[in-house]
Protein backbone atom coordinates (compact mmCIF):
# COMPACT_ATOMS: atom_id res chain seq x y z
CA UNK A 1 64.98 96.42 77.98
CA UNK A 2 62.65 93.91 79.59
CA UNK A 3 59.02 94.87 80.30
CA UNK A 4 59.37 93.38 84.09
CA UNK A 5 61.43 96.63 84.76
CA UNK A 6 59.29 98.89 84.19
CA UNK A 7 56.44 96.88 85.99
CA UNK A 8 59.16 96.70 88.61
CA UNK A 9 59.71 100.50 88.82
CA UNK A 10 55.96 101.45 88.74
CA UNK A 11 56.00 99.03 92.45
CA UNK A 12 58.99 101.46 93.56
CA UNK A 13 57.37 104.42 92.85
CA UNK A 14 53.80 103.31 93.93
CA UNK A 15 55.81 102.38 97.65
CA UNK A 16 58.57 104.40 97.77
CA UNK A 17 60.47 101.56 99.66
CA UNK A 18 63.02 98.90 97.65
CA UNK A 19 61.95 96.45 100.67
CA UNK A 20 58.46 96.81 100.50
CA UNK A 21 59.28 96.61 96.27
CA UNK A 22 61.66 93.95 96.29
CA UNK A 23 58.83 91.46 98.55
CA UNK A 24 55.71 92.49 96.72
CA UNK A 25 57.79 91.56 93.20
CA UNK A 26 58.84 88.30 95.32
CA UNK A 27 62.43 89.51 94.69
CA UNK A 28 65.71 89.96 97.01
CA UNK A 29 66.37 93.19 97.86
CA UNK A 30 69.79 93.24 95.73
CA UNK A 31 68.10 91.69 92.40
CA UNK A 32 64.88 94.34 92.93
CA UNK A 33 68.20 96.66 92.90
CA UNK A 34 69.74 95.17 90.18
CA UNK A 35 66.57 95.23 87.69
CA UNK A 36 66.34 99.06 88.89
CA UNK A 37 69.83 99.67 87.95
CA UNK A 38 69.47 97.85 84.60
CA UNK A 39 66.44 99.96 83.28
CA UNK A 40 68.54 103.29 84.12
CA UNK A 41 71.19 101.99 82.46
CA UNK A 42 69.33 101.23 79.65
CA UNK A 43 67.64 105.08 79.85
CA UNK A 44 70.54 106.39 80.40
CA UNK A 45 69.21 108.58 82.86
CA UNK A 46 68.50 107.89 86.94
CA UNK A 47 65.07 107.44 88.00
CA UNK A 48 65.76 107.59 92.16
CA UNK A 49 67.37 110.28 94.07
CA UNK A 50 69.61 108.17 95.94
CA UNK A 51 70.63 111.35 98.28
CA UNK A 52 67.62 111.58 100.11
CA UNK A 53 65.62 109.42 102.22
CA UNK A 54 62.70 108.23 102.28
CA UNK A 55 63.04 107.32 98.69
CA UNK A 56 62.16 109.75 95.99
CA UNK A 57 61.35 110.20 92.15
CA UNK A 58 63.74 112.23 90.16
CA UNK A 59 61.99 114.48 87.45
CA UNK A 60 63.09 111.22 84.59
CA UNK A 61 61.55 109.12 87.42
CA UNK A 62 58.40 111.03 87.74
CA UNK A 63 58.21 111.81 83.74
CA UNK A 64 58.69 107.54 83.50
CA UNK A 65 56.10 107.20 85.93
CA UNK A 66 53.36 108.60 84.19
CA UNK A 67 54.45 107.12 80.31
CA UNK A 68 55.00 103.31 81.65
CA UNK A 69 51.56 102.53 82.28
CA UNK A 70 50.32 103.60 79.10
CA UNK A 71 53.82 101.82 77.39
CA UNK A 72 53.09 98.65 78.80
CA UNK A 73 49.09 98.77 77.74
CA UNK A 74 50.27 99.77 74.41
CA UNK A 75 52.63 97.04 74.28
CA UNK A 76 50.37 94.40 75.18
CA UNK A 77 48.07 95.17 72.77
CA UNK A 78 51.11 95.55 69.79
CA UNK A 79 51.81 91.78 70.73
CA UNK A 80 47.87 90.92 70.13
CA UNK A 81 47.52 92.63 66.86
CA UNK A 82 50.96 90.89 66.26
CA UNK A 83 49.62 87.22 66.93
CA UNK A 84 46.51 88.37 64.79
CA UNK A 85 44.11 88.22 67.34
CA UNK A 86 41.61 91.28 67.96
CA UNK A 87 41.99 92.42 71.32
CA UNK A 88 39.65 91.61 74.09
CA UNK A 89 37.30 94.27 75.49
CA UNK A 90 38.84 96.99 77.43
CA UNK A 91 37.26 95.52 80.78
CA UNK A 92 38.70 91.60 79.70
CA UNK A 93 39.46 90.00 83.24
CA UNK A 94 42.94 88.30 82.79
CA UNK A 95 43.35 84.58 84.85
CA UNK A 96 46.66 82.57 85.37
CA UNK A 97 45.24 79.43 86.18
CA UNK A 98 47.36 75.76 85.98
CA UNK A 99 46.27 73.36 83.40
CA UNK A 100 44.71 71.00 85.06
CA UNK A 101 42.06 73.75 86.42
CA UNK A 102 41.85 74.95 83.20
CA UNK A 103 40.63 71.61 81.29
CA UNK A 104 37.75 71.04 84.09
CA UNK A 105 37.38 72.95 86.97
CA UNK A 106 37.60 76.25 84.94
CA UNK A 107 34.83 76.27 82.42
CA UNK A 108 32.42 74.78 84.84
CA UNK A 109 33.01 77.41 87.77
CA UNK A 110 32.54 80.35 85.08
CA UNK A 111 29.54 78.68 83.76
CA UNK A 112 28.16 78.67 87.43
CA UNK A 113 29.40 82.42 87.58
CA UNK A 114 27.98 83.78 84.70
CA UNK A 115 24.80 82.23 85.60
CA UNK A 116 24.45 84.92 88.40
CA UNK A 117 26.74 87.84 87.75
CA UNK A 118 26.08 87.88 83.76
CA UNK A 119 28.65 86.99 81.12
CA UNK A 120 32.13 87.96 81.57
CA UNK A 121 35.82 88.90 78.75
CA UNK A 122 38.35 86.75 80.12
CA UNK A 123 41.82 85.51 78.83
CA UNK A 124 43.04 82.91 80.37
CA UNK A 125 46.80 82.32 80.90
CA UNK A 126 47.34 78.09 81.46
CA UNK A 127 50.72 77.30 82.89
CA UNK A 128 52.06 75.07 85.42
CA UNK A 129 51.19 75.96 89.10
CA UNK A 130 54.72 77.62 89.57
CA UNK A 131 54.16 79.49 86.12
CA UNK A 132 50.60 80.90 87.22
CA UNK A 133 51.53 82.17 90.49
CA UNK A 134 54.85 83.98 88.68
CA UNK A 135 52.73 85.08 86.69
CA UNK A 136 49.97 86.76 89.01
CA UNK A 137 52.59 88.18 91.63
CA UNK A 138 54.55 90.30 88.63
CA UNK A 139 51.20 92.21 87.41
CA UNK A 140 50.39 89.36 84.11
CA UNK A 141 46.95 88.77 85.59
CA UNK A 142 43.97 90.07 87.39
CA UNK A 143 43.41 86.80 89.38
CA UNK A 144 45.00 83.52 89.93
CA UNK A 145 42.75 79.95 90.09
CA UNK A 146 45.03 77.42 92.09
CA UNK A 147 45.33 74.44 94.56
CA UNK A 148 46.21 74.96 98.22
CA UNK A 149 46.87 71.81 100.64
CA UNK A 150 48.81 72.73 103.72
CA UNK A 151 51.28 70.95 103.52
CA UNK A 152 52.42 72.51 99.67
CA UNK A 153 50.61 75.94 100.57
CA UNK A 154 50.84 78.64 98.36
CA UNK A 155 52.25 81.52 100.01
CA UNK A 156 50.99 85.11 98.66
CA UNK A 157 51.14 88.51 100.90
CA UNK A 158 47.46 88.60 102.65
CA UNK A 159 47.98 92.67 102.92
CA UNK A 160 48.32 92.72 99.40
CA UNK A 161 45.90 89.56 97.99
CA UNK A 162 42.54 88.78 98.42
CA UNK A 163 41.48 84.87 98.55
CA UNK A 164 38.17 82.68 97.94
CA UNK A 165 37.70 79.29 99.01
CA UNK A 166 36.33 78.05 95.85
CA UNK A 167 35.41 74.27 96.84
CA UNK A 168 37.62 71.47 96.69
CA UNK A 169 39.55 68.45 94.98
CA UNK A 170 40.48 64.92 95.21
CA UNK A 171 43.80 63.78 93.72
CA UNK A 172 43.81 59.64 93.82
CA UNK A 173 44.95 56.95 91.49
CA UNK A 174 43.09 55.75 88.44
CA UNK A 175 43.87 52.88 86.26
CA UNK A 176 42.28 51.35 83.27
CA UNK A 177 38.69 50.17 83.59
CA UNK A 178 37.73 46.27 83.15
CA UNK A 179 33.91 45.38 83.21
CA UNK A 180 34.01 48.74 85.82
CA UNK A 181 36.87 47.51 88.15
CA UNK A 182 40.26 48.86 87.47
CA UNK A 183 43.32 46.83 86.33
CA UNK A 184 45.40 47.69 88.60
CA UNK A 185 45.23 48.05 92.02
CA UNK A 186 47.11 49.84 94.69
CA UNK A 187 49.01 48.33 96.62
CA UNK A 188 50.67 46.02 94.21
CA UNK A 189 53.20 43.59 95.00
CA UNK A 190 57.23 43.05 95.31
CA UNK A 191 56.54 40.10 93.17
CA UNK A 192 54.31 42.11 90.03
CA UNK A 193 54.82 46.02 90.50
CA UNK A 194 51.88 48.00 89.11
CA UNK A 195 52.73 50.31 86.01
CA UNK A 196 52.72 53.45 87.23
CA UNK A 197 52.34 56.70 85.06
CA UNK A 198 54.12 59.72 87.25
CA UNK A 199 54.61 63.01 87.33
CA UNK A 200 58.05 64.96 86.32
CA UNK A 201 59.65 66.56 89.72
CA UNK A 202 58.71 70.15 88.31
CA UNK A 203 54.74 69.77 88.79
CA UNK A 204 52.64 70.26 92.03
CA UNK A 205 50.85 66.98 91.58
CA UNK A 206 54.29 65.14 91.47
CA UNK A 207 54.59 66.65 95.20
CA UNK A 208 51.16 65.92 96.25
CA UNK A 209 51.36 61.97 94.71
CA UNK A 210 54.82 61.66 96.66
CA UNK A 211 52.84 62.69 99.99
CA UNK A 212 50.30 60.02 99.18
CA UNK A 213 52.67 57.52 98.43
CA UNK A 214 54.87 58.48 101.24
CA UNK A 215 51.90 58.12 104.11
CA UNK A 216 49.70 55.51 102.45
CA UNK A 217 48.70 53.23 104.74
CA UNK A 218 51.89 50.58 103.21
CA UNK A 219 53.99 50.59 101.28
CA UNK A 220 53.36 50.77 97.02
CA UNK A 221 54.94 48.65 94.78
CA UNK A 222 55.06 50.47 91.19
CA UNK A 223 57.51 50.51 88.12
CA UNK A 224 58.22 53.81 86.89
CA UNK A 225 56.95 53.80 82.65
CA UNK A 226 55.71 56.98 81.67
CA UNK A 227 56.44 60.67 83.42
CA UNK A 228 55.23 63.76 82.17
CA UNK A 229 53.99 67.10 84.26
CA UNK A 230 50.78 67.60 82.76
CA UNK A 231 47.91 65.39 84.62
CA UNK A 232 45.96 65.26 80.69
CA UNK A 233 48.93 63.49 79.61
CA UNK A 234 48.40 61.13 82.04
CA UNK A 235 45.37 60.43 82.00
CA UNK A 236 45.30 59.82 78.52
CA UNK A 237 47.75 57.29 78.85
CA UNK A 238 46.08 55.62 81.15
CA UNK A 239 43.11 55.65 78.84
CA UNK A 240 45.36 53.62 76.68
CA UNK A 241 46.08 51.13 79.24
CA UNK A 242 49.64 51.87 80.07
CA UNK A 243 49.33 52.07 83.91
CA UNK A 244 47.82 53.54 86.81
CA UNK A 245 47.90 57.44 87.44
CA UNK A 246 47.02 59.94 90.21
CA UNK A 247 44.51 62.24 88.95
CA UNK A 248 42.19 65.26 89.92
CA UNK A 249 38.48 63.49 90.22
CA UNK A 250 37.05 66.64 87.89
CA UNK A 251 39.32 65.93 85.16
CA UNK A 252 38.19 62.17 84.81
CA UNK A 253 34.82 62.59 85.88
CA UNK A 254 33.50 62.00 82.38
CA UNK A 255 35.72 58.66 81.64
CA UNK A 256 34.66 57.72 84.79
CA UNK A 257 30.66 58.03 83.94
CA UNK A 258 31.62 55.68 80.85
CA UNK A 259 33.40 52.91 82.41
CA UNK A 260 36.71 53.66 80.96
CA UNK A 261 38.59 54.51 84.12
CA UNK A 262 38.11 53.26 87.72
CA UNK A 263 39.52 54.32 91.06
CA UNK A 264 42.34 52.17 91.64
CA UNK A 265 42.23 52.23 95.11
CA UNK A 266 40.25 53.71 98.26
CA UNK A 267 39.91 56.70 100.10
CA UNK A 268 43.42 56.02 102.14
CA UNK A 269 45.12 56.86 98.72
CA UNK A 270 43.45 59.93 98.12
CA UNK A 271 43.96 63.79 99.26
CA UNK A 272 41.72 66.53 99.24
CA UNK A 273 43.04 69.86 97.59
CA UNK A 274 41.32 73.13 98.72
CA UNK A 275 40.75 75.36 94.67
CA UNK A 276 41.07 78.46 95.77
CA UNK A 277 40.70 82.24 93.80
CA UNK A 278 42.98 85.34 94.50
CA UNK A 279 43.05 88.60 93.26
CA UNK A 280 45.08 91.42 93.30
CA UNK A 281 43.28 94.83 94.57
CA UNK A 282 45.96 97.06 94.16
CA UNK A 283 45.26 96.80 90.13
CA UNK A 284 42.33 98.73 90.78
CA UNK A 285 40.22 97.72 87.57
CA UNK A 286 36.69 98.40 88.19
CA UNK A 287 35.67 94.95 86.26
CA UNK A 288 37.51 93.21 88.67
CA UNK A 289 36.11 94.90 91.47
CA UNK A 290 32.95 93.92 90.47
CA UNK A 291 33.21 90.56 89.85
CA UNK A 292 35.44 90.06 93.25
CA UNK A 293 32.28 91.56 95.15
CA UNK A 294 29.56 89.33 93.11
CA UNK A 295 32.36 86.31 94.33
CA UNK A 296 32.91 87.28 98.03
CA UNK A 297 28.97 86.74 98.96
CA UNK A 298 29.18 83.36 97.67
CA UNK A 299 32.11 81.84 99.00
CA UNK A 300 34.40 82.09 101.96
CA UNK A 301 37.64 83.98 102.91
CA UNK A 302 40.75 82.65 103.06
């Protein structure tokens, strides 16, 4: 039995619709079915009364209903204990947020927060953008830190999430630094292709660097040495010298400062990333209503 089915079947019986289910839990309608199917198999007793319409709780369902949310707390906190970590507070605000936010942009935002709304329990869940939006859409966290450009948007139900423009990002290349000008510099050349450090097709940054490199204003001439899918990984081998990189401007701010990077090229090779904060009312902590209300007077909607 996998946890995601019950999480699943609290959805179905908060909507009473395997539509409405299936799209909140970013599912098709048959796999939402499936994953239904499999936890009353695994019961060995049926949840829905498939004989009447609209859909309704039989008295397993409605004796499942009010055990699973207590299971799955009890469950989460087994696994804690398990990895010999106390748990967190009771009101500890849970955030999927992609690794790159998590090095830079993270601790300085909450810094900024707590300065106003008072110190706040979080754990923080640091995954790849894909991972942290999975992650937030099945119930794993309270609110999800990402990067929005229109062109790779992040698509979450507006009826269901609330979203905060947060400020924004620069993604542009960075190379070595040499008495404060960089090493290499975009364009390059047919003749002596830069080293370029890139990003593995999985990562959002590997899509936002092929935009760049697709509209730049000619064409680049790199050689491929390094990929990985984690922008730290880059950038630290670019603080060994091993090539050029495109990079969030937060994360190399500090390198920067000390003359060990340099931009390695101008504004027409860069793109500005919106960071943006979502939450998910329907969990209906009161911690989290809080802080989302402290949050909304200080930056704009979505």
């Amino acid at each position: 039995m996998e946890t995601r089915w019950l999480e699943d079947f609290l959805v179905l019986a908060d909507t009473g619709s395997f539509t409405r289910s299936a799209e909140l839990r970013h599912l098709t309608q048959p796999a939402f079915s499936r994953r239904i199917r499999a936890l009353e198999s695994w019961l060995g007793a049926d949840l829905i009364d498939r004989t009447t319409y609209p859909t309704r709780l039989t008295a397993a369902g409605k004796l499942l209903r009010e055990q699973a949310v207590p299971l799955l707390a009890q469950l989460n906190t087994t696994r804690t204990m398990l990895r010999g970590l106390q748990p967190l507070p009771q009101g500890t605000l849970q955030f999927a947020v992609p690794h790159t936010l998590s090095f830079s942009y993270f601790p300085r935002w909450l810094t900024e927060v707590e300065a106003g709304f008072g110190k706040l329990s979080c754990r923080l869940q640091a995954s790849n953008v894909h991972d942290a939006v999975l992650a937030f859409v099945e119930g794993g966290s309270d609110l999800l830190m990402c990067y929005h450009h229109p062109k790779q948007p992040v698509d979450l139900n507006e009826a269901r999430y609330g979203g905060l423009r947060l400020g924004a990002e620069r993604l542009r290349p960075y190379a070595p630094a040499d008495g404060g000008e960089a090493r290499y510099l975009l364009p390059g050349s047919a003749d002596a292709p830069l080293p370029f450090l890139g990003y593995a097709s999985n990562a959002y940054f590997r899509l936002m660097s092929d935009l760049l490199l697709v509209g730049g204003p000619e064409p680049a001439h790199l050689s491929l040495r390094y990929e990985t899918d984690m922008a730290e990984g880059l950038k630290q081998m670019a603080l060994a010298g091993h090539g050029l990189a495109f990079l969030p401007e937060s994360s190399v701010a500090a390198e920067c400062e000390a003359g060990r990077l340099a931009a390695a090229g101008g504004d027409e090779w860069s793109v500005e990333m919106e960071v943006r904060l979502y939450c998910d009312h329907r969990r209906g902590r009161a911690a989290l209503e809080d802080l989302w209300d402290y949050l909304a007077e200080r930056y704009p909607e979505v």
